[in-house]
Each structure stands twice: as structure tokens, then as C-alpha cells.
PDB file of N, CA and C in Angstrom:
ATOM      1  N   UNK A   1     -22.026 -11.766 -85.540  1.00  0.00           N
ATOM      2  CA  UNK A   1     -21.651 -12.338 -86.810  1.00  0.00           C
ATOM      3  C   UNK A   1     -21.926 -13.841 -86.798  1.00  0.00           C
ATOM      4  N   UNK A   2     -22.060 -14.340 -87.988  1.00  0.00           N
ATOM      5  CA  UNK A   2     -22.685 -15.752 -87.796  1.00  0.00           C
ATOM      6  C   UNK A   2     -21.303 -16.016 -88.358  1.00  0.00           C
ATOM      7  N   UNK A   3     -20.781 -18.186 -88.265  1.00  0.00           N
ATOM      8  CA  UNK A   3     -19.611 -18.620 -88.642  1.00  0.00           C
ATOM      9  C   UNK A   3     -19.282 -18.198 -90.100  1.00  0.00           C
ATOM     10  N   UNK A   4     -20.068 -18.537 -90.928  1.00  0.00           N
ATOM     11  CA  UNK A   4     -19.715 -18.449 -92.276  1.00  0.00           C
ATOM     12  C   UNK A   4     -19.218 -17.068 -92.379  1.00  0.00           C
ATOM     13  N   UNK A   5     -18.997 -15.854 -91.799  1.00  0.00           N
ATOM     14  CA  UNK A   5     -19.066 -14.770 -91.713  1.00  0.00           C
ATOM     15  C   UNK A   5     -17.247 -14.607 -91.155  1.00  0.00           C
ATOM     16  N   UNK A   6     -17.298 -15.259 -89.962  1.00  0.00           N
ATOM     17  CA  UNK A   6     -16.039 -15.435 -89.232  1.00  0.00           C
ATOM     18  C   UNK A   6     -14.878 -16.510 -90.243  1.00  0.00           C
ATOM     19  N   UNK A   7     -15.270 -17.593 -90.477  1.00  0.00           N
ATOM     20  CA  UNK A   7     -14.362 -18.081 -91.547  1.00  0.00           C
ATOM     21  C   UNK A   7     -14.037 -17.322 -93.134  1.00  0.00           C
ATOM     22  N   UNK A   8     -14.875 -16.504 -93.447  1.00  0.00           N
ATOM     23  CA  UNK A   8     -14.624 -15.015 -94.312  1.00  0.00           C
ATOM     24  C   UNK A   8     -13.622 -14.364 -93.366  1.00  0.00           C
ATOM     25  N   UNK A   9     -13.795 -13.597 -92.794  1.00  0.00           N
ATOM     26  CA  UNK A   9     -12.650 -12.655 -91.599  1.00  0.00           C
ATOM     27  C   UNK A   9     -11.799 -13.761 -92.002  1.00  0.00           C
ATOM     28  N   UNK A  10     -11.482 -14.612 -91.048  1.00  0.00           N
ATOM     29  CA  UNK A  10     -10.447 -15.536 -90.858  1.00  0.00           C
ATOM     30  C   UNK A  10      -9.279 -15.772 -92.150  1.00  0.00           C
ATOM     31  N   UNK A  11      -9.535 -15.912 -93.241  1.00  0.00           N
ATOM     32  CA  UNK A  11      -9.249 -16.495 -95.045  1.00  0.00           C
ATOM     33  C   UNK A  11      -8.128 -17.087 -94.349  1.00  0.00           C
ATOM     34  N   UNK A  12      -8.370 -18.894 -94.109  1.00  0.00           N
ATOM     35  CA  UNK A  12      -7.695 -19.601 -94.161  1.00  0.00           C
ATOM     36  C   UNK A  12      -8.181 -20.706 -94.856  1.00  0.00           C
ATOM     37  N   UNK A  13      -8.066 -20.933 -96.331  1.00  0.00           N
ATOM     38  CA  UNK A  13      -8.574 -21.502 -97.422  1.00  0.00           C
ATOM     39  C   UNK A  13      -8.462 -23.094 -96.474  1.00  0.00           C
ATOM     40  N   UNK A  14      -9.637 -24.018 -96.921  1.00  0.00           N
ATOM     41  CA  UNK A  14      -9.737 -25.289 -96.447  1.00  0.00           C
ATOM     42  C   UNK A  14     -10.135 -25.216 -95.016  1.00  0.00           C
ATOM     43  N   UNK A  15     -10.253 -24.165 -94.295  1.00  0.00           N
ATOM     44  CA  UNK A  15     -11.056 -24.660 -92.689  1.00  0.00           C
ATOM     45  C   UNK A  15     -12.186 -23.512 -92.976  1.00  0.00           C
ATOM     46  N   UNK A  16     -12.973 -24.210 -91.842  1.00  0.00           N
ATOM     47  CA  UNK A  16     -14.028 -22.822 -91.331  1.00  0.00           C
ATOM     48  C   UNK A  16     -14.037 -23.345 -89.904  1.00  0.00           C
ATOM     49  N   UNK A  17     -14.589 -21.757 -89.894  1.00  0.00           N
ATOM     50  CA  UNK A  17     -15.442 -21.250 -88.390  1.00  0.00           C
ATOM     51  C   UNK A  17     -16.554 -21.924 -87.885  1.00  0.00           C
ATOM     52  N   UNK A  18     -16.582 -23.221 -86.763  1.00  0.00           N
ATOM     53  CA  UNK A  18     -18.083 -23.851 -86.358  1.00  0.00           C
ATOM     54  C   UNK A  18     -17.890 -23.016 -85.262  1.00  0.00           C
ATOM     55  N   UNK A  19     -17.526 -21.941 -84.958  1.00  0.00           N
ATOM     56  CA  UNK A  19     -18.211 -21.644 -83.296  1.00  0.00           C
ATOM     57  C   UNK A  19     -17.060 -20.199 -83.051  1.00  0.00           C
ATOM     58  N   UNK A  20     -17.423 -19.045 -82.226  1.00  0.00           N
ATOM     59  CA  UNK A  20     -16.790 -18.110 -81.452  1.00  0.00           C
ATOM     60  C   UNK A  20     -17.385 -18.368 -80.082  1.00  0.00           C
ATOM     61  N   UNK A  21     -16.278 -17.032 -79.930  1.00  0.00           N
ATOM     62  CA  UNK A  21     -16.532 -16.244 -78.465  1.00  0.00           C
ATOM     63  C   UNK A  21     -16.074 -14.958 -78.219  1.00  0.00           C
ATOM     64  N   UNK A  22     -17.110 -13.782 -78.301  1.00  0.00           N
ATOM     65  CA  UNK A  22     -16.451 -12.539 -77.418  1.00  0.00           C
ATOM     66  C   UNK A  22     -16.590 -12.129 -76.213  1.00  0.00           C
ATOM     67  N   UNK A  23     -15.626 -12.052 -75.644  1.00  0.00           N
ATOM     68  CA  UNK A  23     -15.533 -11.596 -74.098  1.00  0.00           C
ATOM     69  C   UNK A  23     -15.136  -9.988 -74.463  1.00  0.00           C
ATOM     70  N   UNK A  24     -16.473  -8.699 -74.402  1.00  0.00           N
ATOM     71  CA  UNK A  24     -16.216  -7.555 -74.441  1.00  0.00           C
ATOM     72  C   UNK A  24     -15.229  -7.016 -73.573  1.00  0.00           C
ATOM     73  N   UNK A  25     -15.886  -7.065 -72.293  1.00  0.00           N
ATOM     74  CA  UNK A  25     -15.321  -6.857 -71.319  1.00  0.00           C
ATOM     75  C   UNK A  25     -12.945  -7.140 -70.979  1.00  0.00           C
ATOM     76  N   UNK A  26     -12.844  -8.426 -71.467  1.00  0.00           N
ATOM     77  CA  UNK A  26     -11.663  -9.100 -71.943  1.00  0.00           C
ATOM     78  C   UNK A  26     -10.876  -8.210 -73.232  1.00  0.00           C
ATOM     79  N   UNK A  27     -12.072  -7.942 -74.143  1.00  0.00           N
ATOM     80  CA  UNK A  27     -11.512  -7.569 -75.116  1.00  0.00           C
ATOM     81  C   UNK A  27     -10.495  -8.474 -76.213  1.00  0.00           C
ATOM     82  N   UNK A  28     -11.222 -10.325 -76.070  1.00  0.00           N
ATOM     83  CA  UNK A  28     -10.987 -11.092 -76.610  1.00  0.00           C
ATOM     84  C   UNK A  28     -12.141 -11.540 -77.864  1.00  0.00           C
ATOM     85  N   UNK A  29     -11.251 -12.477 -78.730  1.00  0.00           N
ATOM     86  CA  UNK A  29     -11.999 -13.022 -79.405  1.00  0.00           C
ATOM     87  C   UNK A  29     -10.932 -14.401 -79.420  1.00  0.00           C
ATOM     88  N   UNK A  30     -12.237 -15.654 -79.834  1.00  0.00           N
ATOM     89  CA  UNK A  30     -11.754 -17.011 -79.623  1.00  0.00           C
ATOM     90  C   UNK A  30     -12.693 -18.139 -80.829  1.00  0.00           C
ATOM     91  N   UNK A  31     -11.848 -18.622 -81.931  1.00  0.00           N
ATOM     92  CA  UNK A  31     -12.653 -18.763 -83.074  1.00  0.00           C
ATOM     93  C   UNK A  31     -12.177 -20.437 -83.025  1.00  0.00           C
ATOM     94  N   UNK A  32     -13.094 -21.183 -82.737  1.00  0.00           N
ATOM     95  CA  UNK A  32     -12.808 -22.489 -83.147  1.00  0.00           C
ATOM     96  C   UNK A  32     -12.943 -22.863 -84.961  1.00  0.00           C
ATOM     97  N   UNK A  33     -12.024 -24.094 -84.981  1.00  0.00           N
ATOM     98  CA  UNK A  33     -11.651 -24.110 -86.851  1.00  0.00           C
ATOM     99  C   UNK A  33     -11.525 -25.718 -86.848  1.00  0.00           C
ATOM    100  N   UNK A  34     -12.069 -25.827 -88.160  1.00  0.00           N
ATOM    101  CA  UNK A  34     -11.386 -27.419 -88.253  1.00  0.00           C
ATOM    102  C   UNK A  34     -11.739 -27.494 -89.768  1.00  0.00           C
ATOM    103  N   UNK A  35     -11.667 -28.666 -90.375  1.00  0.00           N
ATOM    104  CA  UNK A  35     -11.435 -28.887 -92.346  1.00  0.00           C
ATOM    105  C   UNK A  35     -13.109 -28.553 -92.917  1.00  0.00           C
ATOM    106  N   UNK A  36     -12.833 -27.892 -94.041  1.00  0.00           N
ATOM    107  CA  UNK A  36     -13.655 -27.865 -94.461  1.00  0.00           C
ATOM    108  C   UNK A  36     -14.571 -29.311 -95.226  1.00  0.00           C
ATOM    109  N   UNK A  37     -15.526 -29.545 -95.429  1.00  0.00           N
ATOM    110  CA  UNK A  37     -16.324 -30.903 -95.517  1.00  0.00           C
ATOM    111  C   UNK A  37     -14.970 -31.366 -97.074  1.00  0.00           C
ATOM    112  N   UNK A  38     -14.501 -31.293 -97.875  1.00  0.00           N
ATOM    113  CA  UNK A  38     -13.945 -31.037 -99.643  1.00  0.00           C
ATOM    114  C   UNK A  38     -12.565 -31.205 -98.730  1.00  0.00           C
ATOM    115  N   UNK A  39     -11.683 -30.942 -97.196  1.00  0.00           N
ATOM    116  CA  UNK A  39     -11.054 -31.112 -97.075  1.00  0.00           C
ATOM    117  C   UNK A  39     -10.568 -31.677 -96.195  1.00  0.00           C
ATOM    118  N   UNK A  40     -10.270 -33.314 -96.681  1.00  0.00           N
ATOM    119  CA  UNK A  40     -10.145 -34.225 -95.976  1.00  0.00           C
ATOM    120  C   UNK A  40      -8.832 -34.952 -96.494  1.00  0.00           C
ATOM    121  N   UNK A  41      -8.023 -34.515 -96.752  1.00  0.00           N
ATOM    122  CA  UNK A  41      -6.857 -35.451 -97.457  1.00  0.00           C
ATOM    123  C   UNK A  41      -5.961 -35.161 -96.257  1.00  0.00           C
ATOM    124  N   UNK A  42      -5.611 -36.279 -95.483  1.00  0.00           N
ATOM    125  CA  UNK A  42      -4.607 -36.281 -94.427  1.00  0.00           C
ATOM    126  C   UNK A  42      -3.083 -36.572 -94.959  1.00  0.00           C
ATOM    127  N   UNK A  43      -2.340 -36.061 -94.422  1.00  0.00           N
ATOM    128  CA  UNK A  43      -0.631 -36.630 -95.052  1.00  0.00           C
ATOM    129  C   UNK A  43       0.288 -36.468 -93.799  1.00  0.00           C
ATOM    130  N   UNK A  44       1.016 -37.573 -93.600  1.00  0.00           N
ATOM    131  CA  UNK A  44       1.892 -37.625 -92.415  1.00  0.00           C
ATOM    132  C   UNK A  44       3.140 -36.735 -92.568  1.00  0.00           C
ATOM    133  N   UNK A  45       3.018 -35.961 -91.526  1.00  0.00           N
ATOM    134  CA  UNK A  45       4.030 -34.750 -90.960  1.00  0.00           C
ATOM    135  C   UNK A  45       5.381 -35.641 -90.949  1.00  0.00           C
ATOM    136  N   UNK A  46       5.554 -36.939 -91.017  1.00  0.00           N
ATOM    137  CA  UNK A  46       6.765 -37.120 -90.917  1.00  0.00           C
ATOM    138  C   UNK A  46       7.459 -37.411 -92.389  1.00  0.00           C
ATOM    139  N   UNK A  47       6.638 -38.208 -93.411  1.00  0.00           N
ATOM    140  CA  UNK A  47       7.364 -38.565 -94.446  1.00  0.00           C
ATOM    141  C   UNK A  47       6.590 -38.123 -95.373  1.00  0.00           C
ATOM    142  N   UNK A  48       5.138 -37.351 -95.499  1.00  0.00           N
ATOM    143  CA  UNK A  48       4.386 -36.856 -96.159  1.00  0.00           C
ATOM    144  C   UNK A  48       3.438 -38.049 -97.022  1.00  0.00           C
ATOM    145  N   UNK A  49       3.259 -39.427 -96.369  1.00  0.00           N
ATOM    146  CA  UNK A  49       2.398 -40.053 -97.288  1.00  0.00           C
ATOM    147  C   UNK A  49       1.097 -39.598 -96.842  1.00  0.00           C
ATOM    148  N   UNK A  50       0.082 -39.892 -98.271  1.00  0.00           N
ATOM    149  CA  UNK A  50      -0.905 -39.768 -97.942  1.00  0.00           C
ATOM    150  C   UNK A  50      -1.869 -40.819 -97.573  1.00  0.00           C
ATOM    151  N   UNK A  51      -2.667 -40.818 -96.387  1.00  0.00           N
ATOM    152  CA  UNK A  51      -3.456 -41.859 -95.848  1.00  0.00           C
ATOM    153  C   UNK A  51      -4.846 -41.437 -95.723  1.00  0.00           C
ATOM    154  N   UNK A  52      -5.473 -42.173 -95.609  1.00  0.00           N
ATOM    155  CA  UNK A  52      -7.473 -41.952 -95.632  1.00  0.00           C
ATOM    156  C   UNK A  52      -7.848 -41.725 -94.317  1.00  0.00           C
ATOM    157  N   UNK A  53      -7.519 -42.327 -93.285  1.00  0.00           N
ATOM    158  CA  UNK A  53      -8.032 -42.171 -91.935  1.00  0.00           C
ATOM    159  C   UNK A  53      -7.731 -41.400 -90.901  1.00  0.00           C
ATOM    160  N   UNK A  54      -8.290 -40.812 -89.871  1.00  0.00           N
ATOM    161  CA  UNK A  54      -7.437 -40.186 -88.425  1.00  0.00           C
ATOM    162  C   UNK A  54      -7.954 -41.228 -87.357  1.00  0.00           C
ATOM    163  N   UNK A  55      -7.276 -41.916 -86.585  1.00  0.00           N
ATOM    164  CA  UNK A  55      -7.715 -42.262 -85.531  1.00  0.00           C
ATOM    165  C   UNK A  55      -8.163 -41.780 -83.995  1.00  0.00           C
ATOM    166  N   UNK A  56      -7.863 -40.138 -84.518  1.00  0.00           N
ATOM    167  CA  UNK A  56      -7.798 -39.794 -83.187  1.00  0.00           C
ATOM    168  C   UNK A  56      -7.956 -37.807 -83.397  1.00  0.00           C
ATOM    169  N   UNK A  57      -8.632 -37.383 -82.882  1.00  0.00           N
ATOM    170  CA  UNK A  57      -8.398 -35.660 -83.371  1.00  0.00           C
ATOM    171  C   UNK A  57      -8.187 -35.176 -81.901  1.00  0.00           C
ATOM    172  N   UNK A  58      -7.705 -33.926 -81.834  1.00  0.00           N
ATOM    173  CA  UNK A  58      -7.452 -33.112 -80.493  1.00  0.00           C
ATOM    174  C   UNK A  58      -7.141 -31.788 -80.609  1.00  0.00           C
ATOM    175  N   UNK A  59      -7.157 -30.835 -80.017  1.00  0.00           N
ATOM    176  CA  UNK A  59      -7.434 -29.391 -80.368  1.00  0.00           C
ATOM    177  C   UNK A  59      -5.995 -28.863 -79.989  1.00  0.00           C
ATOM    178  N   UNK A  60      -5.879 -27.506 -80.700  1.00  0.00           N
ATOM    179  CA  UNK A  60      -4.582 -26.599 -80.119  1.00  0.00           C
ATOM    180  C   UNK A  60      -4.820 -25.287 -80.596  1.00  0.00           C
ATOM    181  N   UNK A  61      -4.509 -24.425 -79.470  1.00  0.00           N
ATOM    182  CA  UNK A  61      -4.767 -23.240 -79.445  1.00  0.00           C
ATOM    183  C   UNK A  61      -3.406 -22.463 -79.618  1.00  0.00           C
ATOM    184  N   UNK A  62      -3.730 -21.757 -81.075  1.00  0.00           N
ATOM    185  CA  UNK A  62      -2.598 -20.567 -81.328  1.00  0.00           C
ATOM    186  C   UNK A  62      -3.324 -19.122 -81.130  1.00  0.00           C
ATOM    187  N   UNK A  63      -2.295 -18.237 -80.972  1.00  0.00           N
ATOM    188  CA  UNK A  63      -2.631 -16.724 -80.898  1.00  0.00           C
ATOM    189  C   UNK A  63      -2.500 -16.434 -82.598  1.00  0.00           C
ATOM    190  N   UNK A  64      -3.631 -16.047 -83.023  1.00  0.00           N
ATOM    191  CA  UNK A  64      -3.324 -15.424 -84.338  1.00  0.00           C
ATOM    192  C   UNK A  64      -3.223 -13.442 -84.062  1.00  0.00           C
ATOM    193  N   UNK A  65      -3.125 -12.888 -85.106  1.00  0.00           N
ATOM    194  CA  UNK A  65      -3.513 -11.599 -85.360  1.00  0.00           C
ATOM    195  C   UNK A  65      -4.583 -10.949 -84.763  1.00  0.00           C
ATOM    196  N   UNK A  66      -4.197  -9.698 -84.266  1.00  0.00           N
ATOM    197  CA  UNK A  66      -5.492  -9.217 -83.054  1.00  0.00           C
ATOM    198  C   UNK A  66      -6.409  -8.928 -84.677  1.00  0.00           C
ATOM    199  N   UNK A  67      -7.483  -9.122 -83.928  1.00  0.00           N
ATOM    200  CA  UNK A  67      -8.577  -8.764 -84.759  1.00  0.00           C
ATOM    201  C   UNK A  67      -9.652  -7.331 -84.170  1.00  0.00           C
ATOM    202  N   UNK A  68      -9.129  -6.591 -85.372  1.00  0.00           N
ATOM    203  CA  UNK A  68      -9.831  -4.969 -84.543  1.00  0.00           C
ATOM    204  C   UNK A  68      -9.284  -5.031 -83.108  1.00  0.00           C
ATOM    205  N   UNK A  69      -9.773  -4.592 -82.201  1.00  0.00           N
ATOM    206  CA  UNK A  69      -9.099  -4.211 -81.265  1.00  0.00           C
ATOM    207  C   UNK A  69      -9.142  -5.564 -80.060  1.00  0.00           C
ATOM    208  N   UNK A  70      -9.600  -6.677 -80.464  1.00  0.00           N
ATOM    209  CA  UNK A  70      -9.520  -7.794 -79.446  1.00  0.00           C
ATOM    210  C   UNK A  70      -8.649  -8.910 -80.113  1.00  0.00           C
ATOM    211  N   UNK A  71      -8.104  -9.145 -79.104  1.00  0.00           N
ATOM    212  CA  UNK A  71      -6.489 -10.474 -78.717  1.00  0.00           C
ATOM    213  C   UNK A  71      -7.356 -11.695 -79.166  1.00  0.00           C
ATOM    214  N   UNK A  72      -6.788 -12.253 -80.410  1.00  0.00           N
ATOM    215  CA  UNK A  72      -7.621 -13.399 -80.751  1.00  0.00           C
ATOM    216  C   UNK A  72      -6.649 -14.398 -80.416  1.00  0.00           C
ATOM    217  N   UNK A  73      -7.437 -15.986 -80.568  1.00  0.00           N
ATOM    218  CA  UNK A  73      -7.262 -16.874 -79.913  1.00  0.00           C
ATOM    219  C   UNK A  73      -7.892 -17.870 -81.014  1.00  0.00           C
ATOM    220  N   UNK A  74      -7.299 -18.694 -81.960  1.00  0.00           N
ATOM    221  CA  UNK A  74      -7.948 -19.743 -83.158  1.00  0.00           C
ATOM    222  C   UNK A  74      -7.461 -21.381 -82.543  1.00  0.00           C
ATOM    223  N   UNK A  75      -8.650 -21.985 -82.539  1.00  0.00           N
ATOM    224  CA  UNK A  75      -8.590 -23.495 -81.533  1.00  0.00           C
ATOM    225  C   UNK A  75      -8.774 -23.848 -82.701  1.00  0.00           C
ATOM    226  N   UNK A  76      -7.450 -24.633 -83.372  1.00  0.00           N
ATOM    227  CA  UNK A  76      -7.667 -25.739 -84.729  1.00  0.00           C
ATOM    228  C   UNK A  76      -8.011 -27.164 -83.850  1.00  0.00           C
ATOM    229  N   UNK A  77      -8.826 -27.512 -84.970  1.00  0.00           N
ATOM    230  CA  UNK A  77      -9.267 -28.957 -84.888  1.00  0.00           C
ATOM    231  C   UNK A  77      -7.742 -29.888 -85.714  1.00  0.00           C
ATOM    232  N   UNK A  78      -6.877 -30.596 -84.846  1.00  0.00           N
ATOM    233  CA  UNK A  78      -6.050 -31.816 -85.743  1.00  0.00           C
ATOM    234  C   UNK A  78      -6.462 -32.901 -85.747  1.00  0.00           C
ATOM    235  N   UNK A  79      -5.750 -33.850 -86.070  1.00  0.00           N
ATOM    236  CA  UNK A  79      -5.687 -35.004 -86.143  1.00  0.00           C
ATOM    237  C   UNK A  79      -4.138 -35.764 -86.166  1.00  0.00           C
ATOM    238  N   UNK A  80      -4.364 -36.967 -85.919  1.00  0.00           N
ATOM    239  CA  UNK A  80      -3.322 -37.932 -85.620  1.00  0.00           C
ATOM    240  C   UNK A  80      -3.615 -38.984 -86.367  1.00  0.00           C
ATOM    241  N   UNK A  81      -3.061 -39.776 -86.990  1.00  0.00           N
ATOM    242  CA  UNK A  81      -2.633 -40.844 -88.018  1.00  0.00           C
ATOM    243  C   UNK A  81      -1.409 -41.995 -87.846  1.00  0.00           C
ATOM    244  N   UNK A  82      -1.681 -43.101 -88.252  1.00  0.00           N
ATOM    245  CA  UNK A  82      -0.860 -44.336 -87.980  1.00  0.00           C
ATOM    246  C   UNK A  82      -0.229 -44.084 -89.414  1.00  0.00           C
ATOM    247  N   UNK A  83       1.364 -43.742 -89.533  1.00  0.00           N
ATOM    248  CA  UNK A  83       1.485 -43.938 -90.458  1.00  0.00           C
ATOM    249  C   UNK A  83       2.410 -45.370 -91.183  1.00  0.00           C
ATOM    250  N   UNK A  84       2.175 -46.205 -91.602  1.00  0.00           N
ATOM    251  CA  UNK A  84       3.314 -47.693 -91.728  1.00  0.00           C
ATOM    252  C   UNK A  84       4.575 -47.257 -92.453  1.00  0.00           C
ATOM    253  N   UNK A  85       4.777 -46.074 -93.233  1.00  0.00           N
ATOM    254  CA  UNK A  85       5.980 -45.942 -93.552  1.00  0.00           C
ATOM    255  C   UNK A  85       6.570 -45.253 -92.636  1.00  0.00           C
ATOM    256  N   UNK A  86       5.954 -44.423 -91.503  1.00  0.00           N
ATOM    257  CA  UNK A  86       6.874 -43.835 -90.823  1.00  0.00           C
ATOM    258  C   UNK A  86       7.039 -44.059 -89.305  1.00  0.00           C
ATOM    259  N   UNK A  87       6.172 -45.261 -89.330  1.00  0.00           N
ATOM    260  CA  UNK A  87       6.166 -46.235 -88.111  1.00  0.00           C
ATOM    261  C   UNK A  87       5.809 -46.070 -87.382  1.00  0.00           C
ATOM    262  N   UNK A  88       4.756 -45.659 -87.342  1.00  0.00           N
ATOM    263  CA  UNK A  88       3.598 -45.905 -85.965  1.00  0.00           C
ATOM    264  C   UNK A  88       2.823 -44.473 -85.935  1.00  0.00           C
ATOM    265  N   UNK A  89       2.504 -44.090 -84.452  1.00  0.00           N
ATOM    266  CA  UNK A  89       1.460 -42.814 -84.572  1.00  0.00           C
ATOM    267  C   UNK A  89       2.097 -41.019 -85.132  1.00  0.00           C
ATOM    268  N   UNK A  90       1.665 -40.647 -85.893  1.00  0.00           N
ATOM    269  CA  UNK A  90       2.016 -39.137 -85.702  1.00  0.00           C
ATOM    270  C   UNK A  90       1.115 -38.328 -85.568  1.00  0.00           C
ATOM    271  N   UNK A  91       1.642 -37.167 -85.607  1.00  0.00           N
ATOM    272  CA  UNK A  91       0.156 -36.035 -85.872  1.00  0.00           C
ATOM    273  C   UNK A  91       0.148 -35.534 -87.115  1.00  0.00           C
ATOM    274  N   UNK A  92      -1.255 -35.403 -87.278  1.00  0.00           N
ATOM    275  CA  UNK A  92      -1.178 -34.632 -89.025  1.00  0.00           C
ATOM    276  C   UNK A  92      -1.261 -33.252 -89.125  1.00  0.00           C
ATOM    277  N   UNK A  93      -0.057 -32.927 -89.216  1.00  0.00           N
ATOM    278  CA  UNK A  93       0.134 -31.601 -89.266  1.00  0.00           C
ATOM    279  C   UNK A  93       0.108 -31.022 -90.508  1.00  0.00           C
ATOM    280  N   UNK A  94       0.420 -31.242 -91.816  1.00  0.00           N
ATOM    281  CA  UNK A  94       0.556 -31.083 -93.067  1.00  0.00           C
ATOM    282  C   UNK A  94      -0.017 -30.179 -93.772  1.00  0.00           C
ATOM    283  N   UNK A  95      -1.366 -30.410 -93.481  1.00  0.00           N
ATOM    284  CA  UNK A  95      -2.345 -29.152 -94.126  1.00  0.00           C
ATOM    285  C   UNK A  95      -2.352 -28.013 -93.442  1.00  0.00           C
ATOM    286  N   UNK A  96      -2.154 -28.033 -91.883  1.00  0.00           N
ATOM    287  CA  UNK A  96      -2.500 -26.847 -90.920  1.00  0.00           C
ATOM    288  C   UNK A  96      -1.223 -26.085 -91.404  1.00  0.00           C
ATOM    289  N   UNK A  97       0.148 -26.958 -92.015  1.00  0.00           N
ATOM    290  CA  UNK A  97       1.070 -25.983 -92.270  1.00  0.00           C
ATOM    291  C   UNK A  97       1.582 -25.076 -93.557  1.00  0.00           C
ATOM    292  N   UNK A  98       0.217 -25.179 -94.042  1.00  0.00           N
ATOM    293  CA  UNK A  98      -0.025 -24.628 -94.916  1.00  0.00           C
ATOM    294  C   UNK A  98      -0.187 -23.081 -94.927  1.00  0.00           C
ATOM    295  N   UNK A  99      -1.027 -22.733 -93.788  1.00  0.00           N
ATOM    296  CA  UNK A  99      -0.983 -21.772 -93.627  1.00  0.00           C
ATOM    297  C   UNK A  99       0.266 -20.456 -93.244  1.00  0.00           C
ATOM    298  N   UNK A 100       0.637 -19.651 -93.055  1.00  0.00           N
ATOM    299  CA  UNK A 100       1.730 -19.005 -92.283  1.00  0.00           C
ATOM    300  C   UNK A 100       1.168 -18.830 -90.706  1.00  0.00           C
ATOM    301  N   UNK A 101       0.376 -18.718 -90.683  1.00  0.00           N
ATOM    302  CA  UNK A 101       0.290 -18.589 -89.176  1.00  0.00           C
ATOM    303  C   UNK A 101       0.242 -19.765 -88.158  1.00  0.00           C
ATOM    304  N   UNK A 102      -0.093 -21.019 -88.725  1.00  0.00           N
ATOM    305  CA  UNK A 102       0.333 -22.357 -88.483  1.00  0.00           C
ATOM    306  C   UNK A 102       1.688 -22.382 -88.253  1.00  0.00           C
ATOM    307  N   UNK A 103       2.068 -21.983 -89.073  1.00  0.00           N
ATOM    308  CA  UNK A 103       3.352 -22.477 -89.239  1.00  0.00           C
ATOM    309  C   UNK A 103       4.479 -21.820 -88.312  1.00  0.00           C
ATOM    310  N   UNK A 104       4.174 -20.955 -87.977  1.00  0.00           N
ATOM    311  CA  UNK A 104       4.999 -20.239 -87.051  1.00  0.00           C
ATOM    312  C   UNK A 104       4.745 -20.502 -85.522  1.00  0.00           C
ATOM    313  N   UNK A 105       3.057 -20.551 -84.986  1.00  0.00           N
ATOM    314  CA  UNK A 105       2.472 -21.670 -84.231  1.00  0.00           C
ATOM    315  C   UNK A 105       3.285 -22.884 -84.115  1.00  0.00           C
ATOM    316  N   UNK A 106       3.239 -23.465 -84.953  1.00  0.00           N
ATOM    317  CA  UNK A 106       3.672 -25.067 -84.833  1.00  0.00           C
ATOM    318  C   UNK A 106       4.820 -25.207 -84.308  1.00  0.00           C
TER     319      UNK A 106
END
């Protein structure tokens, strides 16, 4: 399956799929994710302002929903943000918790 294909499977409105992995043998699957190009509006997880920049991104791996018969594994792309109303660095969690499966992750 090509990404655009896997971010279809996936329907988590605002990210896609740049990359898998199946390990047959494992009987895994492992779908890297990050914003779609239209979704870029960051907002701080602590007081919810909204800011323009990330200074910093870093990955985290949740277990989502087996997919067909292999144990999946979705590596979101985040980000981190200076926010001045809420005083100094956080992570931008905001949009990822949008989802339900984020959110229970998180």
C-alpha cells in the first residue's frame, strides 16, 4: 500500500501517513504520522493560546487498534512551543488531542 492509502486506513483528519512498516513474520504494523501541509495551527496544551512557531518537534509512539490481524504501532510527529502566557516551554499537544485515540495515549 502506498502512504496516501495508509492515512485513508488510518482517518485521523489533519495528519497523514509519510512512511510504514510490516514485519510479517512479527505480525506488526508501524505507521509514522505528522500534520497535514493546511495543518499547522499550534496551541499550547497549557492555556490553549494560539502561537505560529515550534521550536523543537520529537516523536511518540502509541499502540492504536490492531489493524486486520497485526499489532499496530502509530509514531506521531509533535511539537513543543514557548508559550509567554504560560511561561516558558510546553508541548503542543492540542491538536493530537483531538483525536480519541490520542487522547487516551496521552
Amino acid at each position: 500500500m502506498r502512504e496516501t492509502d495508509w492515512t485513508k486506513v488510518l482517518g485521523w483528519p489533519g495528519y497523514r501517513v509519510y512512511r510504514h512498516e510490516i514485519n510479517e513474520a512479527a505480525k506488526t504494523l508501524k505507521l509514522w504520522v505528522r500534520r497535514k501541509r493546511g495543518n499547522r495551527k499550534l496551541v499550547c496544551s497549557g492555556c490553549g493560546r494560539k502561537l505560529s512557531e515550534a521550536y523543537d518537534t520529537y516523536e511518540r509512539e502509541v499502540r492504536d487498534l490492531p489493524c486486520f490481524e497485526f499489532r499496530t504501532t502509530v509514531v506521531i510527529e509533535l511539537y513543543r512551543v514557548r508559550c509567554p502566557d504560560w511561561g516558558g516551554e510546553d508541548r503542543e499537544g492540542a491538536a493530537a488531542t483531538e483525536q480519541g485515540t490520542f487522547q487516551q495515549a496521552l
